[in-house]
Protein backbone atom coordinates (compact mmCIF):
# COMPACT_ATOMS: atom_id res chain seq x y z
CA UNK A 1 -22.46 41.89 -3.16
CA UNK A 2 -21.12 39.59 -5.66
CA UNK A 3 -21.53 36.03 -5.88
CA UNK A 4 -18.76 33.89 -3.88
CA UNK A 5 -16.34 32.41 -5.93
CA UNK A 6 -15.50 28.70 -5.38
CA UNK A 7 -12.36 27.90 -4.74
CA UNK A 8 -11.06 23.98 -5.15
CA UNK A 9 -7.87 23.39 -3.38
CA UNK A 10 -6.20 19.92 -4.84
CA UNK A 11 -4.79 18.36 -2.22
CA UNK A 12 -2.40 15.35 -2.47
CA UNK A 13 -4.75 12.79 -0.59
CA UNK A 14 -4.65 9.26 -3.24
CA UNK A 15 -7.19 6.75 -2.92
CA UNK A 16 -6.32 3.43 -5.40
CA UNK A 17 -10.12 2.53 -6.39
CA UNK A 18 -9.24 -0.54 -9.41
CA UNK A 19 -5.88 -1.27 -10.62
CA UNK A 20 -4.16 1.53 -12.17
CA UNK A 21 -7.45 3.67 -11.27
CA UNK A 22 -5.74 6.72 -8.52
CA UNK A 23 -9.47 8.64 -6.83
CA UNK A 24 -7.73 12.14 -6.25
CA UNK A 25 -9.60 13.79 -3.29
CA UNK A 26 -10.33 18.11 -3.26
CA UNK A 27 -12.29 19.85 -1.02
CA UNK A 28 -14.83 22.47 -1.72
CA UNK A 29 -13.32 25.42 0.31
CA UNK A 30 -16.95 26.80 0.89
CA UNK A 31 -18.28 25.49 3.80
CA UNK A 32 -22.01 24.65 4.36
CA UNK A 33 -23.39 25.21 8.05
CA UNK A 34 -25.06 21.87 9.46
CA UNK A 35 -25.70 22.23 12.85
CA UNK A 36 -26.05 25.93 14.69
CA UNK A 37 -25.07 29.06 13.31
CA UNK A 38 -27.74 30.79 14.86
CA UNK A 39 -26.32 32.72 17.33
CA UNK A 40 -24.96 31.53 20.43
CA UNK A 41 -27.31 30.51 22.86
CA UNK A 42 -28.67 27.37 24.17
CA UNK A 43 -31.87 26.60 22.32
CA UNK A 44 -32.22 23.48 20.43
CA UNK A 45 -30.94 24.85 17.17
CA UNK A 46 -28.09 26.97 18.96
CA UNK A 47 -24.56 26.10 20.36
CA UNK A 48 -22.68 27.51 22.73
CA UNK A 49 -18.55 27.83 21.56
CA UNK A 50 -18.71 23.68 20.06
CA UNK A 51 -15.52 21.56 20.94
CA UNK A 52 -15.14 17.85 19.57
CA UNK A 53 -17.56 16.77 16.74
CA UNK A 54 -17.96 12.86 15.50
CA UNK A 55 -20.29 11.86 12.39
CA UNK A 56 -21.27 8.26 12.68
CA UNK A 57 -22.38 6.05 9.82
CA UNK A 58 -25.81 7.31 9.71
CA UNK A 59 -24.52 10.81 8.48
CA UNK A 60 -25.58 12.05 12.51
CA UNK A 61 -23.41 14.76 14.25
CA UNK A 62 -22.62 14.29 17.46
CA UNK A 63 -21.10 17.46 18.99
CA UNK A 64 -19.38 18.37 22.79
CA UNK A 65 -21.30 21.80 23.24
CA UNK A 66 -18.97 22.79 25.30
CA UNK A 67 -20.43 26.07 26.70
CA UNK A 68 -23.87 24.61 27.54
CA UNK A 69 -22.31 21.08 28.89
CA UNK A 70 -24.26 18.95 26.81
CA UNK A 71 -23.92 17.18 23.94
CA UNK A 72 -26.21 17.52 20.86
CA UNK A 73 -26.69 15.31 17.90
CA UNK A 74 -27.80 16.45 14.96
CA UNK A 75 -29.17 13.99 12.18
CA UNK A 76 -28.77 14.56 8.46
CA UNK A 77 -30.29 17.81 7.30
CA UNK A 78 -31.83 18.79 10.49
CA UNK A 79 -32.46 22.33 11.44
CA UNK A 80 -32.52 21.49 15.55
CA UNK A 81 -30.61 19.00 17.05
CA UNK A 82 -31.36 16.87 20.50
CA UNK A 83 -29.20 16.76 23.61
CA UNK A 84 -27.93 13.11 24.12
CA UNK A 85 -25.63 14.04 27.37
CA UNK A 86 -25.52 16.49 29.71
CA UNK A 87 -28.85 17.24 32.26
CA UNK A 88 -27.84 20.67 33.34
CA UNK A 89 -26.81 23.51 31.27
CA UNK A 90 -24.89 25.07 34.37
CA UNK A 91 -22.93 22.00 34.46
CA UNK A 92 -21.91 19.79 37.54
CA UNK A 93 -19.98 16.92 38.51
CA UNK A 94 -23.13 14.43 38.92
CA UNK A 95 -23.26 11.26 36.88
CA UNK A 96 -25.94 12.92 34.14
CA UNK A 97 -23.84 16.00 34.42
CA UNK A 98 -20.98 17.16 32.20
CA UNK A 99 -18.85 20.51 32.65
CA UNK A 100 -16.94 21.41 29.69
CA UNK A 101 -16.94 18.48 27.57
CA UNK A 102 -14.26 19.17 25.06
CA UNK A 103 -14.61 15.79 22.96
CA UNK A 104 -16.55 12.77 22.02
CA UNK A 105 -15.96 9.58 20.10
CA UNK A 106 -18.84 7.20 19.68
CA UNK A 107 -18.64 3.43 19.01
CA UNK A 108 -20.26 0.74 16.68
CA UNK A 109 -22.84 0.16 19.14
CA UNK A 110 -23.53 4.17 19.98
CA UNK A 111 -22.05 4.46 23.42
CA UNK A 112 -21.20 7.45 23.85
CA UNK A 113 -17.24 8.42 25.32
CA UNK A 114 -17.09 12.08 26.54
CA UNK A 115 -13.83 14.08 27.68
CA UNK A 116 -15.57 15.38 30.39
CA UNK A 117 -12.79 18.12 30.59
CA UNK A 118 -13.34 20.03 34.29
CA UNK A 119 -14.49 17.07 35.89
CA UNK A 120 -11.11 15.67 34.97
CA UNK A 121 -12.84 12.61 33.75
CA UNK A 122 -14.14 10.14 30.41
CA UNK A 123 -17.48 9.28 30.89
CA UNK A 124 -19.15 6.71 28.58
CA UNK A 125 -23.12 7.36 27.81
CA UNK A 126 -25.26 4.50 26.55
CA UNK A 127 -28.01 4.98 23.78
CA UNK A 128 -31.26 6.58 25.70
CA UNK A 129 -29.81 6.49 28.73
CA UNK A 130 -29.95 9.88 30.78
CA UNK A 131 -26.60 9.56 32.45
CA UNK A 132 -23.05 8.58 32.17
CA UNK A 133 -20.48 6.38 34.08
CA UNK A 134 -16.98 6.43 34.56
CA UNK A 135 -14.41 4.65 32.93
CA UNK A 136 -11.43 6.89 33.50
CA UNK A 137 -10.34 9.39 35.49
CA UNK A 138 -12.98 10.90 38.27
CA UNK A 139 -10.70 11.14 41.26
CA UNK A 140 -9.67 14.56 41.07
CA UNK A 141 -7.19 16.45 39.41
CA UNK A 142 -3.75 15.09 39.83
CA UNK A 143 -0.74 12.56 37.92
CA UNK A 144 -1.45 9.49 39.54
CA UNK A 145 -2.32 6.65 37.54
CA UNK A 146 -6.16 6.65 38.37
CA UNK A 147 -6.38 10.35 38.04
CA UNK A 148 -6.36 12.82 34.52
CA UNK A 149 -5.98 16.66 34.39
CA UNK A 150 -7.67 18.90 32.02
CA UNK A 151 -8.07 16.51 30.01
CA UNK A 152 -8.40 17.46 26.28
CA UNK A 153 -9.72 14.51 23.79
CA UNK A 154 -10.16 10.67 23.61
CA UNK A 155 -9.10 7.83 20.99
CA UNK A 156 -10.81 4.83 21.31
CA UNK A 157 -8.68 1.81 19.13
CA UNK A 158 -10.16 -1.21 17.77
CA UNK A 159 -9.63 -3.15 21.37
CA UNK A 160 -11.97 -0.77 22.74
CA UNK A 161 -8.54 0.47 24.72
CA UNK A 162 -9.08 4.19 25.57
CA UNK A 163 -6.49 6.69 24.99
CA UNK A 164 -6.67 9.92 26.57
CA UNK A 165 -4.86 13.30 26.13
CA UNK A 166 -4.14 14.08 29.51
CA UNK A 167 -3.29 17.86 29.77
CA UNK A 168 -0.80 20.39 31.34
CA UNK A 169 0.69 19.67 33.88
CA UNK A 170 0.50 16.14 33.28
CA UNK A 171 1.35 16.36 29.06
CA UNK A 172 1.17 13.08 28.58
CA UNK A 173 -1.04 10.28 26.75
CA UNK A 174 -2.41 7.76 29.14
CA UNK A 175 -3.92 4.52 27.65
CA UNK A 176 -7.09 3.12 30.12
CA UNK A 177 -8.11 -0.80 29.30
CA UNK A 178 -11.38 -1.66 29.13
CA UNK A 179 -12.88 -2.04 32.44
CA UNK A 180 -9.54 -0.32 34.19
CA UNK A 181 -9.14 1.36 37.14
CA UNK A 182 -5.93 3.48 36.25
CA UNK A 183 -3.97 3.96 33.49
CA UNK A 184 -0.60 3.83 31.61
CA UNK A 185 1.56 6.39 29.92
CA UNK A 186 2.48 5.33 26.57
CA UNK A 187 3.45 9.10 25.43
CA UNK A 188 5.14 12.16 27.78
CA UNK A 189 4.67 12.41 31.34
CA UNK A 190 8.46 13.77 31.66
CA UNK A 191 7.53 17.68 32.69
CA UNK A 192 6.35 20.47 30.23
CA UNK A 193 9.18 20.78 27.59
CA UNK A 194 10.65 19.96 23.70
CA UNK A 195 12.49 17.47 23.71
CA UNK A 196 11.42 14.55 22.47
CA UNK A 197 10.10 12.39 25.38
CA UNK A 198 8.34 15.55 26.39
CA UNK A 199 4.88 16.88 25.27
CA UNK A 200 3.51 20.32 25.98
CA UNK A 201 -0.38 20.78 26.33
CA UNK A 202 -1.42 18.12 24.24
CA UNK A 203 -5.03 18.55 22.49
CA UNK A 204 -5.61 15.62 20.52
CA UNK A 205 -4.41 12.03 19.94
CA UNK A 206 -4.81 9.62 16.70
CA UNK A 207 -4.08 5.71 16.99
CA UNK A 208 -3.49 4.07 13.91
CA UNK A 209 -3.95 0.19 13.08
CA UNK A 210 -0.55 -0.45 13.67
CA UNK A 211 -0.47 1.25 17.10
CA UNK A 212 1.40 4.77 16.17
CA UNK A 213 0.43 7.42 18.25
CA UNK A 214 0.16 10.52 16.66
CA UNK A 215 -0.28 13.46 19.18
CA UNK A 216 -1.06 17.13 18.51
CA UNK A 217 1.82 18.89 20.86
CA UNK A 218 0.03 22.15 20.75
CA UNK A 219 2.74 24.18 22.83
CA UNK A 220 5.61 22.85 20.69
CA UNK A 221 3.67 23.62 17.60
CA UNK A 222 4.37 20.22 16.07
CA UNK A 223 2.79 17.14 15.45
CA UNK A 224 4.25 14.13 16.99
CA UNK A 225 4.77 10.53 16.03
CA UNK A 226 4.94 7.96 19.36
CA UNK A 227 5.67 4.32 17.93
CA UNK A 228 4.44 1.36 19.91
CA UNK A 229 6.36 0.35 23.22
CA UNK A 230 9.23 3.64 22.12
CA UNK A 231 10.13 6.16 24.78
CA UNK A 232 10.09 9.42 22.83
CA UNK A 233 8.77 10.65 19.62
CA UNK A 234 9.68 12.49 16.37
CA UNK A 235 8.50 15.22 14.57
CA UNK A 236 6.39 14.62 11.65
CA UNK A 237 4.81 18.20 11.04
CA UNK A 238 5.68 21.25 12.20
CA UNK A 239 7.75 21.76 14.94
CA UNK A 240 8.92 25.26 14.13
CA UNK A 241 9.58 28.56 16.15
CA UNK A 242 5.75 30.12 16.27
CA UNK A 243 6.88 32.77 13.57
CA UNK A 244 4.67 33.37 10.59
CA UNK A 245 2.55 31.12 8.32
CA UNK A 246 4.57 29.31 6.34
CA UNK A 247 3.34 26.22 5.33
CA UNK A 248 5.95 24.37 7.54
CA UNK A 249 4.66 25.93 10.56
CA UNK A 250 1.87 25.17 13.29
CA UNK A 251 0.10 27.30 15.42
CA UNK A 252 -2.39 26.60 18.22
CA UNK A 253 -3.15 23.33 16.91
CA UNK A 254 -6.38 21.28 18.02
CA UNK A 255 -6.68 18.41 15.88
CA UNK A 256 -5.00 15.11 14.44
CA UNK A 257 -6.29 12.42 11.93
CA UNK A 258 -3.90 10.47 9.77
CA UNK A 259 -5.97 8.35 7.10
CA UNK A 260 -4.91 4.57 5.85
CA UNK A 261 -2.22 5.77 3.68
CA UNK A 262 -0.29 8.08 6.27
CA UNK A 263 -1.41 11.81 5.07
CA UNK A 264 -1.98 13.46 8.14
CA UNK A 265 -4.62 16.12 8.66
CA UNK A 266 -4.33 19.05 11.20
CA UNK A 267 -6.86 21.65 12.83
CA UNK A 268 -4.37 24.79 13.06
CA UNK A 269 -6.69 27.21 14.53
CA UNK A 270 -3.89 30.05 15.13
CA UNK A 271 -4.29 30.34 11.36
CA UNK A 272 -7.75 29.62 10.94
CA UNK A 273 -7.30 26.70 8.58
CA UNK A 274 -7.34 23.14 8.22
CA UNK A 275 -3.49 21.60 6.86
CA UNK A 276 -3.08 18.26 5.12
CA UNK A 277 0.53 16.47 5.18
CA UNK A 278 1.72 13.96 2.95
CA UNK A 279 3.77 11.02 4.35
CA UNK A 280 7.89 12.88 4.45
CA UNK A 281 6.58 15.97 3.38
CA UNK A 282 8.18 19.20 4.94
CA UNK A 283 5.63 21.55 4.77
CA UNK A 284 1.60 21.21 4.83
CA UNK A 285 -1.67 22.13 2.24
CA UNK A 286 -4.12 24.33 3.35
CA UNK A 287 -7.21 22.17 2.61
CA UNK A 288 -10.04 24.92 3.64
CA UNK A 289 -9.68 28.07 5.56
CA UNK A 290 -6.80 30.48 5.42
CA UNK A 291 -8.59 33.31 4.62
CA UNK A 292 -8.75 34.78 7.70
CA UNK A 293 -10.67 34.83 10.96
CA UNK A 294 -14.36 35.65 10.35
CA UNK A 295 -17.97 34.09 9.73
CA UNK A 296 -17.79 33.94 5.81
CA UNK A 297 -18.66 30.47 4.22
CA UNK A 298 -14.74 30.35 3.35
CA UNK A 299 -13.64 31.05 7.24
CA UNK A 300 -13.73 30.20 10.91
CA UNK A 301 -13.96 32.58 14.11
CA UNK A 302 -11.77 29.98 15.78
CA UNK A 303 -11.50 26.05 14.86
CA UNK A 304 -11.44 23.40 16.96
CA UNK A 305 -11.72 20.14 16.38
CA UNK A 306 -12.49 18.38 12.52
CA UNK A 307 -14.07 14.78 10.95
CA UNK A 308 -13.44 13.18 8.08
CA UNK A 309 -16.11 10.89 7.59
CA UNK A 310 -16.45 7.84 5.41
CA UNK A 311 -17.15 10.12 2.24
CA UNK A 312 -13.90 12.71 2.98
CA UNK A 313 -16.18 14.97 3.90
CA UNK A 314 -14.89 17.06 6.46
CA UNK A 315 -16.78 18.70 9.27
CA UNK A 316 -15.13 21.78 11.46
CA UNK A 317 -16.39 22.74 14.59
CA UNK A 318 -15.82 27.10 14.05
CA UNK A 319 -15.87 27.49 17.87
CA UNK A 320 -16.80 31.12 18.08
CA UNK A 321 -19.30 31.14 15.45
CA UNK A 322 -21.27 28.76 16.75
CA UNK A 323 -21.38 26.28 14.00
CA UNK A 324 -20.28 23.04 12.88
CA UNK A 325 -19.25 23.57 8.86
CA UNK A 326 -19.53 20.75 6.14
CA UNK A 327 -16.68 20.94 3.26
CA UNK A 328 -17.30 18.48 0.43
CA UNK A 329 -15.49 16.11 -0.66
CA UNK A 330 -15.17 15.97 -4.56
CA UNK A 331 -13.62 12.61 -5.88
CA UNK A 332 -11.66 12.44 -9.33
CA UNK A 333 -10.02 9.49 -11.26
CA UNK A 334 -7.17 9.84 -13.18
CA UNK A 335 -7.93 7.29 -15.45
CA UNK A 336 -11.82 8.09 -16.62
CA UNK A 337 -13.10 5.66 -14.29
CA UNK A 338 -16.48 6.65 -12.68
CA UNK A 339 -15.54 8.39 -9.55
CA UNK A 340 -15.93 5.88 -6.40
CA UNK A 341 -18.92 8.57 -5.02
CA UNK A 342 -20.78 8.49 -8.23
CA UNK A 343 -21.79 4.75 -8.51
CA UNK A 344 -25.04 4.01 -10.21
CA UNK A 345 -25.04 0.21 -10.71
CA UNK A 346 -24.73 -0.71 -6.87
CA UNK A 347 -24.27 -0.10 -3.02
CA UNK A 348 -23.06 -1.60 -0.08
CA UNK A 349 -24.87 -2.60 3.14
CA UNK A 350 -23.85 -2.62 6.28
CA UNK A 351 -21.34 0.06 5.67
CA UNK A 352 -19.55 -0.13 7.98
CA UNK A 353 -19.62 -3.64 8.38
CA UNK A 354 -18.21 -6.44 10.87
CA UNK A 355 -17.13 -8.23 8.12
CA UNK A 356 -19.80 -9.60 5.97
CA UNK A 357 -22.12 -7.78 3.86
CA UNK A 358 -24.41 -7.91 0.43
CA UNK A 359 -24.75 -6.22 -2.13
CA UNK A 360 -27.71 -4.07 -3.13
CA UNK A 361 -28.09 -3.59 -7.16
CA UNK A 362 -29.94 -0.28 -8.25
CA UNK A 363 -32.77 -1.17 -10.76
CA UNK A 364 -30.59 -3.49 -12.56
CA UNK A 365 -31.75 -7.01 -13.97
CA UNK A 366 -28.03 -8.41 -12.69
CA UNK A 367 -28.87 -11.77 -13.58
CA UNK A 368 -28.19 -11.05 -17.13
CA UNK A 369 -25.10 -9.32 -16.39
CA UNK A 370 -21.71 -10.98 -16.35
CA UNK A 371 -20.19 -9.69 -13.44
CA UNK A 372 -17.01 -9.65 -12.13
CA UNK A 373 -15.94 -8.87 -8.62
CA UNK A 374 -12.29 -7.75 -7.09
CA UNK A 375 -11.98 -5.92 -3.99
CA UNK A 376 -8.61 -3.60 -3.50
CA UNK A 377 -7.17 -2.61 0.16
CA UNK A 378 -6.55 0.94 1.09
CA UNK A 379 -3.12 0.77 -0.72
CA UNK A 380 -4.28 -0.80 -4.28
CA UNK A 381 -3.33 -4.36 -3.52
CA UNK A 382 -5.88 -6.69 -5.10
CA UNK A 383 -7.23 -9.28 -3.02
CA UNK A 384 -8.80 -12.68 -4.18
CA UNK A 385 -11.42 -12.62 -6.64
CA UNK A 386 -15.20 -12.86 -4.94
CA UNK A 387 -18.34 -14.26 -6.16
CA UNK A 388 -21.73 -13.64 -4.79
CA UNK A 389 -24.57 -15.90 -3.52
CA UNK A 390 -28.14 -15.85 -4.24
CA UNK A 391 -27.98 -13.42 -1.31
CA UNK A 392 -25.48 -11.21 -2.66
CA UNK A 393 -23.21 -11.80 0.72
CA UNK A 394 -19.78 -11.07 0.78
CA UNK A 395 -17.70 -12.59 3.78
CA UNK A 396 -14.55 -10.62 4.41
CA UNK A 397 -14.41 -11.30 8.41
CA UNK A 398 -11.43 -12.84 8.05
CA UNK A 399 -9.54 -9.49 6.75
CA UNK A 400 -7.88 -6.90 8.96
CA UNK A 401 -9.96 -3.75 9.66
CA UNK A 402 -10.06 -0.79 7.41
CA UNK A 403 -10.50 0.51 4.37
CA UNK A 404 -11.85 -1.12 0.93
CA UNK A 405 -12.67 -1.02 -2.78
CA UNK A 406 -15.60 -3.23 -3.99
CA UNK A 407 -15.10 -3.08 -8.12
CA UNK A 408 -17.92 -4.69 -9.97
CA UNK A 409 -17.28 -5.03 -13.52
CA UNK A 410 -21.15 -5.74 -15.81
CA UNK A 411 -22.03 -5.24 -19.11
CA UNK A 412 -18.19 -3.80 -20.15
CA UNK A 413 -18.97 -0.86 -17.30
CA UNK A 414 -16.61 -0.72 -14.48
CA UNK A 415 -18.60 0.55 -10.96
CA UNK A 416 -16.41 1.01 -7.59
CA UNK A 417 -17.41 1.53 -4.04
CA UNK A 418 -16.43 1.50 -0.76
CA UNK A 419 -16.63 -0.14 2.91
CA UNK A 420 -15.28 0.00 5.98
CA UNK A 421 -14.74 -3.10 7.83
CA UNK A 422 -14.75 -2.57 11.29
């Protein structure tokens, strides 16, 4: 057999890392197995048809294993990975019980929130605890305000407010507050249709900072933009008749993330590939996949659900193979500057942070270095100058969350990273 050839799709994803520096993201489209892919089965280094996935800050996996109603993590480079919820691979309805958990989103202090699919419920599991409680849903199937059903993924925003994609019949969105006993519907909940106060099956929901609700309207084939306190939505991608695979066209989606600049990225699993639009754009980029259903490096038996994690790397949960798959993220300036993943002078820690943190110089006298430090938002814009401490502390608690560009200019060398201030 010959060697696989790899392929480097350039997408359109921009990144300002200094001014007049644009970090152009591509993907390696050969994926690298991290967690299962050894048949499907419930051992500790099996899974059994994977759902939701979420990499926290640590580089750990956390994935809804559907089909044995648990949910594994996996840490960096492991070859087995540990159930964290989930006491009973038969499933049940108990409070250390799951039945088809279909997604997962974990928090800054690792609890745990679980769409708990069958038992029409979210249920939130605290570090080393060995059972969950509920903070939504739980009281059956039904469209009442304190109920969910089938409920397919959960958003959790920076209030800790927990959004919910609460399935057919119901196709809506229903928002739970902290500490709630019922919900709201901020998207849908007007019958199964098209039109645009209507959602059909929904499978996944994205919150951005500003309070946009982007919602993966799998049965309309589209991708759908709710803005705060509106009554309907509007198309942003896809949206077409389910006819053929044109790059303006959806099928079967099961995933939304839309990053701090407004590309959007989609799991269309009827194609077997993952799509990336830019903000206006008409049509999509095929990112990975694309190539047809199978269990090559380059394709997926059936996606699911995807994560982008702080890097760009992007993990795919390829359902019926039993895997979670790692694409790479490679980072390119157009300017010459080192690329923003291939700093040698320093690093960041905490990343992510609350607000303050230091940084760490790599075998560097810095004391005889004149350095300069500017930090850029998401968008380029150059905030205040910084200086540094005999700790090396930053304070930036006072900025909005998101994403930014630490630039430390020493010895006529120009080094960028990034953090994420929670």
């Amino acid at each position: 057999m010959k060697p696989k050839t790899r392929l480097f799709v350039i997408a359109s994803f921009l990144l300002y890392c200094s001014t007049g520096a644009i970090a152009q993201i591509t993907w390696d489209t050969v994926g690298i197995t991290v967690a299962g892919g050894n048949g499907q089965g419930l051992n500790s280094n099996q899974l059994n048809l994977p759902n939701g996935i979420f990499v926290d800050s640590k580089g750990n996996i956390f994935i809804a294993d559907a089909g044995n109603n648990r949910v594994q993590k996996w840490a960096p480079g492991a070859k087995i990975g540990i159930t964290v919820a989930g006491d009973s691979i038969q499933g049940g309805s108990a409070a250390n019980e799951l039945n088809d958990p279909t997604n997962i989103v974990v928090d800054s202090f690792g609890n745990l929130f679980i769409t708990d699919q069958s038992n029409n419920r979210i249920q939130k599991w605290m570090p080393g605890v060995d059972s969950g409680i509920t903070v939504a849903g739980g009281n059956g199937p039904g469209n009442k305000a304190n109920q969910l059903h089938w409920p397919a993924d959960v958003f959790l925003d920076g209030s800790n407010n927990i959004f919910i994609c609460d399935g057919a019949p119901n196709n809506r969105i229903q928002k739970w507050a902290t500490g709630a006993d019922s919900g709201i519907t901020v998207a849908g909940g007007n019958g199964n249709g098209s039109k645009a106060n209507q959602l059909s099956g929904p499978t996944s929901v994205y919150v951005d900072k500003t309070g946009n609700i982007f919602i993966d309207d799998a049965g309309n084939f589209r991708i759908q933009k709710w803005a705060p306190g509106t009554d309907s939505g509007k198309t942003i991608a896809g949206g077409k008749n389910f006819t053929g695979y044109s790059p303006n066209q959806l099928a079967f989606t099961n995933g939304v993330y839309v990053d701090s600049i407004g590309n959007i990225f989609i799991a269309d699993a009827g194609w077997g590939r993952v799509l990336e639009w830019t903000p206006g754009a008409d049509s999509g980029i095929t990112i990975v996949g694309g190539n047809g259903w199978g269990s090559n490096a380059e394709q997926f038996g059936y996606l699911t659900y995807f994560f982008l994690d702080k890097n760009y790397n992007l993990y795919v949960s390829d359902n019926w193979n039993n895997r979670v798959q790692e694409f790479k993220a490679i980072t390119k300036t157009t300017t010459g500057i080192s690329p923003i993943n291939a700093n040698s002078y320093f690093d960041i820690y905490p990343n992510p942070t609350l607000g303050v943190f230091n940084l760490r110089f790599k075998n560097q006298n810095f004391a005889n270095d004149k350095i300069n430090i500017t930090i850029f938002d998401a968008e380029g814009k150059m905030l205040a100058p910084m200086s540094i401490g005999a700790s090396n502390e930053i304070d930036m608690s006072g900025k909005p969350k998101g994403l930014y560009f630490v630039r430390v200019i020493a010895g006529g060398n120009e080094y960028v990273a990034k953090v994420a201030v929670q």
